[in-house]
N, C-alpha and C. Protein backbone atom coordinates (compact mmCIF):
# COMPACT_ATOMS: atom_id res chain seq x y z
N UNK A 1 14.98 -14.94 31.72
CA UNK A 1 14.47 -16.19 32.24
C UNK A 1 13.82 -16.97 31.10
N UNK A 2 14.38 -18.28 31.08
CA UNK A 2 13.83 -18.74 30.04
C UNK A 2 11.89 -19.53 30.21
N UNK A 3 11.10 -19.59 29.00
CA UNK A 3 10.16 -19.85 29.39
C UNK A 3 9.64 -21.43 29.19
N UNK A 4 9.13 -22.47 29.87
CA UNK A 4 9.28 -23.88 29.34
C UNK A 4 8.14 -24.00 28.78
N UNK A 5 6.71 -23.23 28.85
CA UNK A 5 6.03 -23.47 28.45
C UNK A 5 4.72 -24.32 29.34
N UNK A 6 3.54 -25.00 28.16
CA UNK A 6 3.02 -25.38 29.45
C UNK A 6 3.50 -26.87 29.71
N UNK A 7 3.83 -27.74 29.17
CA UNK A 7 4.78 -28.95 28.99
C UNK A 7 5.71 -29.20 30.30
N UNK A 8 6.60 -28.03 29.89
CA UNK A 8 7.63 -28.06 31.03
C UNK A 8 7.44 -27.48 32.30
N UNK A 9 6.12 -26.63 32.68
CA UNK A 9 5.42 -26.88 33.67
C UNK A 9 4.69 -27.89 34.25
N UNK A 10 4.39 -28.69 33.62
CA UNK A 10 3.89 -30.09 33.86
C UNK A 10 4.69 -31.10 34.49
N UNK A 11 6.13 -30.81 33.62
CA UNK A 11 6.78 -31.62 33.88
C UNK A 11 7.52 -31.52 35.55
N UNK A 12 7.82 -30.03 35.66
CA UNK A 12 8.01 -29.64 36.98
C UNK A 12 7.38 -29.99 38.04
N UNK A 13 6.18 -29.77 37.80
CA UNK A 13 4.89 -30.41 38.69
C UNK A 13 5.06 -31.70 39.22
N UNK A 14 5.07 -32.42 38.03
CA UNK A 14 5.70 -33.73 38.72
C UNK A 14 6.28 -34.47 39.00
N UNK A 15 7.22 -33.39 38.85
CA UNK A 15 9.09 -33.65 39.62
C UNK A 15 8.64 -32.99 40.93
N UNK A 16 7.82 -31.93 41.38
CA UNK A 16 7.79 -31.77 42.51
C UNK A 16 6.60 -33.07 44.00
N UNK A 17 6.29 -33.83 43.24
CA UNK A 17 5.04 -34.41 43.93
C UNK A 17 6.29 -35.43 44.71
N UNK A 18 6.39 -35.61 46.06
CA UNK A 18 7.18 -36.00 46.89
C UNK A 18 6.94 -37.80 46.80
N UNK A 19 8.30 -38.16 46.78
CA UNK A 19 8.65 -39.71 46.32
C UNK A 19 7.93 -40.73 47.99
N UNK A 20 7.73 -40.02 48.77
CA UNK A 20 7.09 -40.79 49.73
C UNK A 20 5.74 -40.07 50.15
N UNK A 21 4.80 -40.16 51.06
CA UNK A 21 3.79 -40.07 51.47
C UNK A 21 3.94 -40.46 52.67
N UNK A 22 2.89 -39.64 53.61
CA UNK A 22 2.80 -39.70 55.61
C UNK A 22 2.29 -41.29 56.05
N UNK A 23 3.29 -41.20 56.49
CA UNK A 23 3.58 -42.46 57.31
C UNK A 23 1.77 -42.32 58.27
N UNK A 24 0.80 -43.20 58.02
CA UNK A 24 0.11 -42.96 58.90
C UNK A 24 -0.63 -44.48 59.80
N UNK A 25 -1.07 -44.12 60.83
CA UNK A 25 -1.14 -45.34 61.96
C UNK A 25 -2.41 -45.93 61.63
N UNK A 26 -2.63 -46.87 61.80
CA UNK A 26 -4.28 -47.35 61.99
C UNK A 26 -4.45 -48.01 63.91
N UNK A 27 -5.60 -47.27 64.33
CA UNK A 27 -5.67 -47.36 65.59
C UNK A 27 -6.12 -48.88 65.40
N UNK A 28 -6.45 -49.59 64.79
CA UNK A 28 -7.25 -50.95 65.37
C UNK A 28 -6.45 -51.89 65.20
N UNK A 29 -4.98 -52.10 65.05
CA UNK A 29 -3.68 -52.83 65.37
C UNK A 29 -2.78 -51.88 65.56
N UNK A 30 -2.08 -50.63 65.19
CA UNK A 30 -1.13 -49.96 65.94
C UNK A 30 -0.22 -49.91 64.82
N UNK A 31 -0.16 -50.61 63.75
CA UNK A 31 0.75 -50.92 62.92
C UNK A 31 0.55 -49.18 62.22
N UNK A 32 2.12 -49.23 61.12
CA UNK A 32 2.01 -47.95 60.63
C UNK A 32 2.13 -48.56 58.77
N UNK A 33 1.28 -47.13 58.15
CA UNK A 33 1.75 -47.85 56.95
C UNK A 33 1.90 -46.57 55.87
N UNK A 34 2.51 -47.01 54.97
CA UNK A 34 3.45 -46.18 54.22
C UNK A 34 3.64 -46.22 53.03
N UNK A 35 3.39 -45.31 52.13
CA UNK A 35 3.79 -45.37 50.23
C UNK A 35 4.65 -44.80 49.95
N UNK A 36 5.40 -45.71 49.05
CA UNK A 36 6.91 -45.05 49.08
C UNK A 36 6.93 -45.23 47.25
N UNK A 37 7.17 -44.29 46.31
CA UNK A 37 6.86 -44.11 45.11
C UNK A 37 8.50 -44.77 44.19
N UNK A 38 9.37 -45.18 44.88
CA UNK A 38 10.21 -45.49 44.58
C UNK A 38 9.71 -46.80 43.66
N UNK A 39 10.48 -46.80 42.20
CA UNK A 39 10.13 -47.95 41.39
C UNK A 39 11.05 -48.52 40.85
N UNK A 40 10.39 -49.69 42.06
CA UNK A 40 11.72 -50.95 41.81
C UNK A 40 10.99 -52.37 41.58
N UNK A 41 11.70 -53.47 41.62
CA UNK A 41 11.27 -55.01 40.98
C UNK A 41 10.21 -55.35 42.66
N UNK A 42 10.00 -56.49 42.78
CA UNK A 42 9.05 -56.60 43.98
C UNK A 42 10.10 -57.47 44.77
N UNK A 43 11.99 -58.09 44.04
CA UNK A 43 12.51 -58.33 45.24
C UNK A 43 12.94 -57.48 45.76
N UNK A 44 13.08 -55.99 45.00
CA UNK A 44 13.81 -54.99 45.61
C UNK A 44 13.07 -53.93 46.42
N UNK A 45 11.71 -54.10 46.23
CA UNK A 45 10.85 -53.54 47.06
C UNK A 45 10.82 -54.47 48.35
N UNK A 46 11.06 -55.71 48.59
CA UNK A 46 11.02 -56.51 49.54
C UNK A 46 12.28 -56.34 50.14
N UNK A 47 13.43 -56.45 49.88
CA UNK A 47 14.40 -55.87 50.70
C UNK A 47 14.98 -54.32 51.01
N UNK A 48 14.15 -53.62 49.96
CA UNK A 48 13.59 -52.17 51.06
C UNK A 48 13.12 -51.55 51.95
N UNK A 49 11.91 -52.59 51.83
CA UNK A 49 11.01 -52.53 52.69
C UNK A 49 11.54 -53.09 54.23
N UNK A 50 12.33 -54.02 54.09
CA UNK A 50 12.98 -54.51 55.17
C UNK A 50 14.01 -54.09 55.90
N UNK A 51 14.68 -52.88 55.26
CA UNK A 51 15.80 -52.42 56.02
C UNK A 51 15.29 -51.13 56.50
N UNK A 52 14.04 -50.59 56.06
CA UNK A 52 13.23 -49.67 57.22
C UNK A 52 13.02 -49.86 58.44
N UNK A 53 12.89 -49.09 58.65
CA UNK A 53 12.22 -49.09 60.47
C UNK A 53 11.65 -47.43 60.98
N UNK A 54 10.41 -47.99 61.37
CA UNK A 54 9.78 -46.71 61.96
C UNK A 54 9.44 -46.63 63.42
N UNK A 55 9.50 -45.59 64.27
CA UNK A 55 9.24 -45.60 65.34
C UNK A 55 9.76 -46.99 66.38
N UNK A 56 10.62 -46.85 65.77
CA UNK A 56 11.38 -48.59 66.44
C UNK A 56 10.47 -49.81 65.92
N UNK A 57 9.77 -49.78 65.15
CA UNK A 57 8.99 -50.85 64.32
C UNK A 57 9.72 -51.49 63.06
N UNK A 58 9.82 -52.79 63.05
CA UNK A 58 10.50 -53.13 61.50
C UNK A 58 9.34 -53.04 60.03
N UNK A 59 10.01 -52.63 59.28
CA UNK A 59 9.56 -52.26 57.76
C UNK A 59 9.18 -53.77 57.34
N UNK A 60 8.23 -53.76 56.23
CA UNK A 60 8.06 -55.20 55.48
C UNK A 60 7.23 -54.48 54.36
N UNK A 61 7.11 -55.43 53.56
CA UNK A 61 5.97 -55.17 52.53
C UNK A 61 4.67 -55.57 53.19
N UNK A 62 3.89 -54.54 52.76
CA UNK A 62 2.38 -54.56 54.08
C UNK A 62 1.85 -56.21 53.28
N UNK A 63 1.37 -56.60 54.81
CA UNK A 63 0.43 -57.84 54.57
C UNK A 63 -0.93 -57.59 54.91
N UNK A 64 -1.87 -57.50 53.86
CA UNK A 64 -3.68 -57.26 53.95
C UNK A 64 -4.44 -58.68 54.16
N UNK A 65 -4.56 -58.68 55.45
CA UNK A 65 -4.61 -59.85 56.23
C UNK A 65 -6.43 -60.12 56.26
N UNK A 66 -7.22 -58.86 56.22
CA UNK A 66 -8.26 -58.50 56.85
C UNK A 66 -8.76 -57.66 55.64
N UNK A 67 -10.28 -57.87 55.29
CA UNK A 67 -11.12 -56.30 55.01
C UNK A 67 -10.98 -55.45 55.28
N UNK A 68 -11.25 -54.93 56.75
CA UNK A 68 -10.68 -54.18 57.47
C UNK A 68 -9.61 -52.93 56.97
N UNK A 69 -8.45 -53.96 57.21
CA UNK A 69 -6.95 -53.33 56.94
C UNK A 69 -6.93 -53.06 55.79
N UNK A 70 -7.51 -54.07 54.62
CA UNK A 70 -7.64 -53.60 52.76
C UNK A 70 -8.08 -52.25 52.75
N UNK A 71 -9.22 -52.31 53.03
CA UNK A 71 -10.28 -50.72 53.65
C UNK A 71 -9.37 -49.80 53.87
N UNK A 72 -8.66 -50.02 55.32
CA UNK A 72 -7.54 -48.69 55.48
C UNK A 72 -6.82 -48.41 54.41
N UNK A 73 -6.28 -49.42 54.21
CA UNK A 73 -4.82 -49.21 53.20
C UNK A 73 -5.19 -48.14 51.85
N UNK A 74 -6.37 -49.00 51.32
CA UNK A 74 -7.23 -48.63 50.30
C UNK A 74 -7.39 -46.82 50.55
N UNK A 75 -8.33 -46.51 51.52
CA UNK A 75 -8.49 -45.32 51.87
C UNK A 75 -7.63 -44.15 52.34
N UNK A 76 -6.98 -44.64 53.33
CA UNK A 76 -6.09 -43.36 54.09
C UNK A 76 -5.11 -43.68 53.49
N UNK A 77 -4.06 -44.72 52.52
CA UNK A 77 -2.61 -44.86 52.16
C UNK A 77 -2.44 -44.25 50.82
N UNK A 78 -3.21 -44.82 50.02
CA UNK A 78 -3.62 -44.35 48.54
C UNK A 78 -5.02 -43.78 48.04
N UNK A 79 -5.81 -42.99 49.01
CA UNK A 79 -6.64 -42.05 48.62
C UNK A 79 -7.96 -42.53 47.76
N UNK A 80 -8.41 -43.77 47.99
CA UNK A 80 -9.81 -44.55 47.68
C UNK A 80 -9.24 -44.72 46.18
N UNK A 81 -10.30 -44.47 45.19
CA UNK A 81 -10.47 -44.24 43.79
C UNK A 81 -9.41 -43.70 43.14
N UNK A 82 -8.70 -43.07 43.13
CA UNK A 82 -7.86 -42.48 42.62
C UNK A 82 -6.46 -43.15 42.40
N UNK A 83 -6.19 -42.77 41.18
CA UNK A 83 -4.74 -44.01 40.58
C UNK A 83 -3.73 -43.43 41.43
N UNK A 84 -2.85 -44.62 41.96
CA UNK A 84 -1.62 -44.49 42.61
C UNK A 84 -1.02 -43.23 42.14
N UNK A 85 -0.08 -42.82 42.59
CA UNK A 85 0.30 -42.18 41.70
C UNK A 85 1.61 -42.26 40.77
N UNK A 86 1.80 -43.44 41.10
CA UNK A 86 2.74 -44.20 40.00
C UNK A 86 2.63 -45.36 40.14
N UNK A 87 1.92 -46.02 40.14
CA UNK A 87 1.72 -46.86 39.42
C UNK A 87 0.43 -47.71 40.66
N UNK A 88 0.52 -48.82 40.51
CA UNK A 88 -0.13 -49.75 41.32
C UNK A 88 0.81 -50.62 42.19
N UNK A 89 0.77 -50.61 43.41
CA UNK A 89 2.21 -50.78 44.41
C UNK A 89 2.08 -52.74 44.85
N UNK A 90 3.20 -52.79 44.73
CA UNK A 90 3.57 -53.82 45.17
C UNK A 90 3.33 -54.39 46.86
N UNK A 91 2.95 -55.30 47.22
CA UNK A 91 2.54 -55.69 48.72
C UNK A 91 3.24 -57.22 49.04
N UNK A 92 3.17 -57.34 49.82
CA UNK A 92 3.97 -58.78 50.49
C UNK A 92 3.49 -59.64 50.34
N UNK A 93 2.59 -59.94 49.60
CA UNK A 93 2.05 -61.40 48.98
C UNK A 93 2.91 -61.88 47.49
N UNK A 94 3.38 -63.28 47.59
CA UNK A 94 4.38 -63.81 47.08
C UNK A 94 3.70 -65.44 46.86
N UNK A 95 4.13 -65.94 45.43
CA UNK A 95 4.05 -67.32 45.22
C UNK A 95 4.89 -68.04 45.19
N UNK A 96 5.22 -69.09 45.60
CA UNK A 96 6.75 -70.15 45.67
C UNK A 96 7.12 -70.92 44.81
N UNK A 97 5.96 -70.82 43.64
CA UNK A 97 6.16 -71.94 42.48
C UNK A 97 5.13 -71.40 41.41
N UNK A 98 6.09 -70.96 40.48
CA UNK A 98 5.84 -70.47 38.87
C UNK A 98 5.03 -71.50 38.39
N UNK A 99 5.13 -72.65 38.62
CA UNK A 99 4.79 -74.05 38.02
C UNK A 99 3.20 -74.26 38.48
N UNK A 100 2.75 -73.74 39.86
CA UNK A 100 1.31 -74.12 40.45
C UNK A 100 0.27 -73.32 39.72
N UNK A 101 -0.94 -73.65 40.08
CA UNK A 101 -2.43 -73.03 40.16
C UNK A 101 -2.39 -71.64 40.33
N UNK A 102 -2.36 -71.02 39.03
CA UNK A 102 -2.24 -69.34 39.78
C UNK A 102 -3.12 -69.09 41.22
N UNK A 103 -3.92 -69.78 41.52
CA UNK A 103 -4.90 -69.43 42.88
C UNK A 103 -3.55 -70.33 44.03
N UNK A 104 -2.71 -71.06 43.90
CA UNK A 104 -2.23 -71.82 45.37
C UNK A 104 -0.91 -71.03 45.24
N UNK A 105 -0.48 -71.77 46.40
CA UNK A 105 1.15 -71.36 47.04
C UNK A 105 1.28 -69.96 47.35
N UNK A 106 0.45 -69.40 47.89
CA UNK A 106 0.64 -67.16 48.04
C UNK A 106 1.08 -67.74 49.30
N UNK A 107 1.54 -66.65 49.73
CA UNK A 107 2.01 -66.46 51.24
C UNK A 107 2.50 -65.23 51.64
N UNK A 108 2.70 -65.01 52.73
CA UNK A 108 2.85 -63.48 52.87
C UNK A 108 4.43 -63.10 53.69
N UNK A 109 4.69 -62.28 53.19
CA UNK A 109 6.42 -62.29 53.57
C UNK A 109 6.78 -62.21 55.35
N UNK A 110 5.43 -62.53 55.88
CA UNK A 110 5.56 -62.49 57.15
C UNK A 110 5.07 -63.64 57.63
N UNK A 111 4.86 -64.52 56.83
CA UNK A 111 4.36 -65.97 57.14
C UNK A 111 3.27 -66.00 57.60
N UNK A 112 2.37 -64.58 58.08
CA UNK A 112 1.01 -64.68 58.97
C UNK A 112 0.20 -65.23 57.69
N UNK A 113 -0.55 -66.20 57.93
CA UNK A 113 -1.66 -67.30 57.40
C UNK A 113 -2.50 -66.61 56.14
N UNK A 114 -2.44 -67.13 55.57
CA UNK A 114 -3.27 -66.71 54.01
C UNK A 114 -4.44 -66.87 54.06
N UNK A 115 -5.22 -66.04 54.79
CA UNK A 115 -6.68 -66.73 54.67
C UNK A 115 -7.13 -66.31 54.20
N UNK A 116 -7.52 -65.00 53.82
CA UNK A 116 -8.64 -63.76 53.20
C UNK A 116 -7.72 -62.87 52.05
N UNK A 117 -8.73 -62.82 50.77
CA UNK A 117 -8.02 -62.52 49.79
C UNK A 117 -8.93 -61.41 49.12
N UNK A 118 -8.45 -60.54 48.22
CA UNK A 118 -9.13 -59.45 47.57
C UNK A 118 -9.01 -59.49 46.50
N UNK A 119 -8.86 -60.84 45.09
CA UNK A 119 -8.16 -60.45 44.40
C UNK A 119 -9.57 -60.05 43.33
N UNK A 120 -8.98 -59.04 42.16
CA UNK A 120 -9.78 -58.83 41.21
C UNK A 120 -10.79 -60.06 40.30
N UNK A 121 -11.88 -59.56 39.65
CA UNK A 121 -12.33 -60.55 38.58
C UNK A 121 -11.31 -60.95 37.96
N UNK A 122 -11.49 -62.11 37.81
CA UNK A 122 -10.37 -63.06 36.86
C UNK A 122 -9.04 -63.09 37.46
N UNK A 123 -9.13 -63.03 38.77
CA UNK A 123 -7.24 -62.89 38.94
C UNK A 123 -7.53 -64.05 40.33
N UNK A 124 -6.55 -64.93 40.39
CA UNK A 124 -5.17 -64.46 39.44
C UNK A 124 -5.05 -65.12 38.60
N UNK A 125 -4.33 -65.01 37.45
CA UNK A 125 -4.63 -65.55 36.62
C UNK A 125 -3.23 -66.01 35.63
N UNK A 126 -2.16 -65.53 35.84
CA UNK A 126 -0.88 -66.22 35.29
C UNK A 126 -0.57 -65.67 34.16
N UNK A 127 -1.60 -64.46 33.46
CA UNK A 127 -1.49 -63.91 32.04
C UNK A 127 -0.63 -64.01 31.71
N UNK A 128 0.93 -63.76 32.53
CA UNK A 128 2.43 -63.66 31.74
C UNK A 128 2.87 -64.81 32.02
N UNK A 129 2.90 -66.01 31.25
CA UNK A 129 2.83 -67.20 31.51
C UNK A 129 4.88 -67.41 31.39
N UNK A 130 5.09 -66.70 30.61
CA UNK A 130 6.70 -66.12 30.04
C UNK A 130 7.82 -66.01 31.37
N UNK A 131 6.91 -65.75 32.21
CA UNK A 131 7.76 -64.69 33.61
C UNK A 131 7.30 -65.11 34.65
N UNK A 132 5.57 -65.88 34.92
CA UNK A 132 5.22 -66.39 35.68
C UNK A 132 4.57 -64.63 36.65
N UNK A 133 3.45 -64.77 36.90
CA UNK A 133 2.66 -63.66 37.98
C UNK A 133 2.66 -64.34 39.28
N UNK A 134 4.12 -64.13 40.04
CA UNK A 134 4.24 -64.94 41.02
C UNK A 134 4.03 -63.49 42.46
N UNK A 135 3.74 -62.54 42.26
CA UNK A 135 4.32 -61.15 43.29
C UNK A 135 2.83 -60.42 43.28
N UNK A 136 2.48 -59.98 44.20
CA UNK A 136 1.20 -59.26 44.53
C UNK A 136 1.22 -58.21 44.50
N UNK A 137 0.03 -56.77 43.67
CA UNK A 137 0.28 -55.74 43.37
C UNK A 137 -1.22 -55.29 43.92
N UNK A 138 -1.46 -54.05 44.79
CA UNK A 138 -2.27 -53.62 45.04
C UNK A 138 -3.07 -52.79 44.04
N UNK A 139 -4.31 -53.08 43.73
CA UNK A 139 -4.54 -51.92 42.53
C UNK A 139 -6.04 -51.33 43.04
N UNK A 140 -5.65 -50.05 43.01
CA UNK A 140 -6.82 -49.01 43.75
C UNK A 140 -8.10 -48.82 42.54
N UNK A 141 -8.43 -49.44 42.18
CA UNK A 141 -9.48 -49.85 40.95
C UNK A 141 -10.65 -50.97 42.03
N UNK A 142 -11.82 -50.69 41.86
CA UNK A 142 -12.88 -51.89 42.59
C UNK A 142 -12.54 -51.82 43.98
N UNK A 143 -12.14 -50.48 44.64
CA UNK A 143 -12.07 -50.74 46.45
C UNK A 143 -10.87 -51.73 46.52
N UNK A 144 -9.84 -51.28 46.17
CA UNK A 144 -8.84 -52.17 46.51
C UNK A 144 -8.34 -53.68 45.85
N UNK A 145 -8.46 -53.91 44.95
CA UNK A 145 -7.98 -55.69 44.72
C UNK A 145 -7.26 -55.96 44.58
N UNK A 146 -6.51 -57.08 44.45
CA UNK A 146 -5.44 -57.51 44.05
C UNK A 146 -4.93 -58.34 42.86
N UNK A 147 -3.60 -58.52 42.27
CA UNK A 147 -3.53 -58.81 41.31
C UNK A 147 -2.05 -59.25 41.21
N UNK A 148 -2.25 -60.54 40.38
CA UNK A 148 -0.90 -61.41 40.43
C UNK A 148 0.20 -61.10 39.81
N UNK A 149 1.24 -60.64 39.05
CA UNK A 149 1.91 -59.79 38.64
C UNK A 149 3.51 -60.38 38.66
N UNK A 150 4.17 -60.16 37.26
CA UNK A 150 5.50 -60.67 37.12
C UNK A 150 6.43 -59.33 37.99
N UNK A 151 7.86 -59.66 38.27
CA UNK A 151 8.79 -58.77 38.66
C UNK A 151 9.32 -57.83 38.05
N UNK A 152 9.10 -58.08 36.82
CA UNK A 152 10.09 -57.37 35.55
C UNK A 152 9.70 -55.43 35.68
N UNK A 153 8.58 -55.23 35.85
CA UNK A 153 7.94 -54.25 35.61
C UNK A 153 8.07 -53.13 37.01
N UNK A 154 8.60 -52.02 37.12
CA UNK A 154 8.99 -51.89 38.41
C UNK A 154 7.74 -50.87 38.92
N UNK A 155 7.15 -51.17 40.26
CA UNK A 155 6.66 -50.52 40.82
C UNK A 155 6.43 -49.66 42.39
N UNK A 156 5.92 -48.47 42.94
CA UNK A 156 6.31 -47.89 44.19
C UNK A 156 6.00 -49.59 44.93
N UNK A 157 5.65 -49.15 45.87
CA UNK A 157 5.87 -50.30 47.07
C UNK A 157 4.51 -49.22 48.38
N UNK A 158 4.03 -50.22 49.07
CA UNK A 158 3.24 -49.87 50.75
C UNK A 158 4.05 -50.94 51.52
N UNK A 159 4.44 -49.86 52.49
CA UNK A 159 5.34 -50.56 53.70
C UNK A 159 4.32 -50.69 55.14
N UNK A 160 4.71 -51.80 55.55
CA UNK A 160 4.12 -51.85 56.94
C UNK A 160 4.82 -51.99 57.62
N UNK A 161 4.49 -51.24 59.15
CA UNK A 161 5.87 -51.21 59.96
C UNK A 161 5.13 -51.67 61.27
N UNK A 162 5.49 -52.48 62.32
CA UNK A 162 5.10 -53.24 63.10
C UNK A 162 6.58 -54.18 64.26
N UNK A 163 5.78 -54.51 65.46
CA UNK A 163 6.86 -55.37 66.03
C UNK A 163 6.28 -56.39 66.21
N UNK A 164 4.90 -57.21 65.77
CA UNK A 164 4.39 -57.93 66.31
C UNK A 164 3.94 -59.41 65.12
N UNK A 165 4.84 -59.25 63.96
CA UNK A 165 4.63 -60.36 63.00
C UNK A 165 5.70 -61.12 63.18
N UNK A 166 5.55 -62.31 62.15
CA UNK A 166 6.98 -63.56 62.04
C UNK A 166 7.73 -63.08 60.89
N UNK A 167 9.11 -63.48 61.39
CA UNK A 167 9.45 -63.81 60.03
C UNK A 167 10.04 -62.20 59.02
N UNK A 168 10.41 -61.29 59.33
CA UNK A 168 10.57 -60.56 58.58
C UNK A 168 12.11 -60.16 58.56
N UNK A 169 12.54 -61.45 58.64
CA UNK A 169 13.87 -60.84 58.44
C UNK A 169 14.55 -61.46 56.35
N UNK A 170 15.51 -60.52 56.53
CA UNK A 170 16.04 -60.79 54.90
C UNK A 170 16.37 -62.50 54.72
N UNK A 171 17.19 -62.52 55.89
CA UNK A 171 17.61 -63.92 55.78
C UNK A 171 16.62 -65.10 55.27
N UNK A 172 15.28 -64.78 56.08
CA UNK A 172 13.79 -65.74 56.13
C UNK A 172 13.38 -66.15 54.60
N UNK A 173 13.63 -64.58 53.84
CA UNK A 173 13.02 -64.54 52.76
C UNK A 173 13.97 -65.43 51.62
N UNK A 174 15.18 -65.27 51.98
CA UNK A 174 16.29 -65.65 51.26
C UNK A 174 16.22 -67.72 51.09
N UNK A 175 15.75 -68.09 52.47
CA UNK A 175 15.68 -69.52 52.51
C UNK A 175 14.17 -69.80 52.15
N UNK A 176 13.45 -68.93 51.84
CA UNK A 176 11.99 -69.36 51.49
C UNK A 176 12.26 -69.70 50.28
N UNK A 177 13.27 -68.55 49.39
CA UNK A 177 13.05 -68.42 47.98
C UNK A 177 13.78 -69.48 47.36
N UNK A 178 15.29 -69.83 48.03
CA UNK A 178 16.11 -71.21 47.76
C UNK A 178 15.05 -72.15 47.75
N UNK A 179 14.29 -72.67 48.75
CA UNK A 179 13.68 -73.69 48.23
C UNK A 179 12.75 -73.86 47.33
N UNK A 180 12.42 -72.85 46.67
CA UNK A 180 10.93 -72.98 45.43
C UNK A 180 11.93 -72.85 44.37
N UNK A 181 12.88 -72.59 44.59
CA UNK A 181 13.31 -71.83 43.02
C UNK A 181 14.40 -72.88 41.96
């Protein structure tokens, strides 16, 4: 038997840490939500996310609508404090124009209303001015914040699964994006 050492025990290790995580519910909307470690662009996490379905619920990229729900997500999805475990996940907040106010045009891939926001000190802020930080990335740093973020860079994804939002079909997203682009 050959021996890998401690390296290639390491490496095993985290080839064994499972590419998804338990689907779990939050009692105070019903919705389910989900980390899926798969690392892809944030359109391809958005039409992943969409051809899920749980418990007869449709998949989306989760929308953190509420404190509240940040709180959950934050806590029971990705484990408070502690780094993703690959990376910092992509969420359903989206900008329509490279060209605006890094703070205007977000919206959420479910069209429910942009009112309440988490984003980090200094964000958002457009740093990759090259690529434009048009896509929203959850980062488990400061209780949850958020952060504006180009596509190029691929990351897991949090799915929310629900029957009770607008708008989550591929098609929706497809005529949102024709017109900004």
């Amino acid at each position: 038997m050959k021996r890998y050492g401690i390296l290639g025990f390491l490496a095993l290790m985290i080839l064994a840490i499972p590419a998804q995580a338990e689907i779990v519910q939050w009692d105070a909307n019903g919705h389910y939500y989900e980390y899926v470690a798969e690392l892809v662009s944030w359109e391809e996490a958005m039409a992943y996310a969409e051809a899920q379905s749980y418990n007869g619920n449709q998949g989306y990229l989760v929308t953190l609508t509420t404190a509240a729900e940040n709180d959950f997500v934050y806590w029971n999805v990705l484990g408070g404090d502690s780094p993703a475990p690959w990376g910092d996940p992509w969420i359903g907040g989206y900008q329509n124009d490279s060209n605006s106010d890094p703070a205007d045009n977000w919206h959420w891939v479910t069209e429910e209303p942009w009112e309440w926001t988490n984003w980090a000190p200094w964000e958002p802020n457009d740093w990759d001015e090259l690529y434009g930080e048009m896509y929203l990335q959850f980062t488990p740093s400061g209780g949850g914040w958020w952060n504006d973020h180009h596509s190029l860079n691929p990351k897991p994804m949090i799915i929310e699964y629900s029957d009770d939002v607008v708008g989550t079909e591929e098609s929706s997203w497809d005529n949102v994006k024709a017109l900004y682009r």
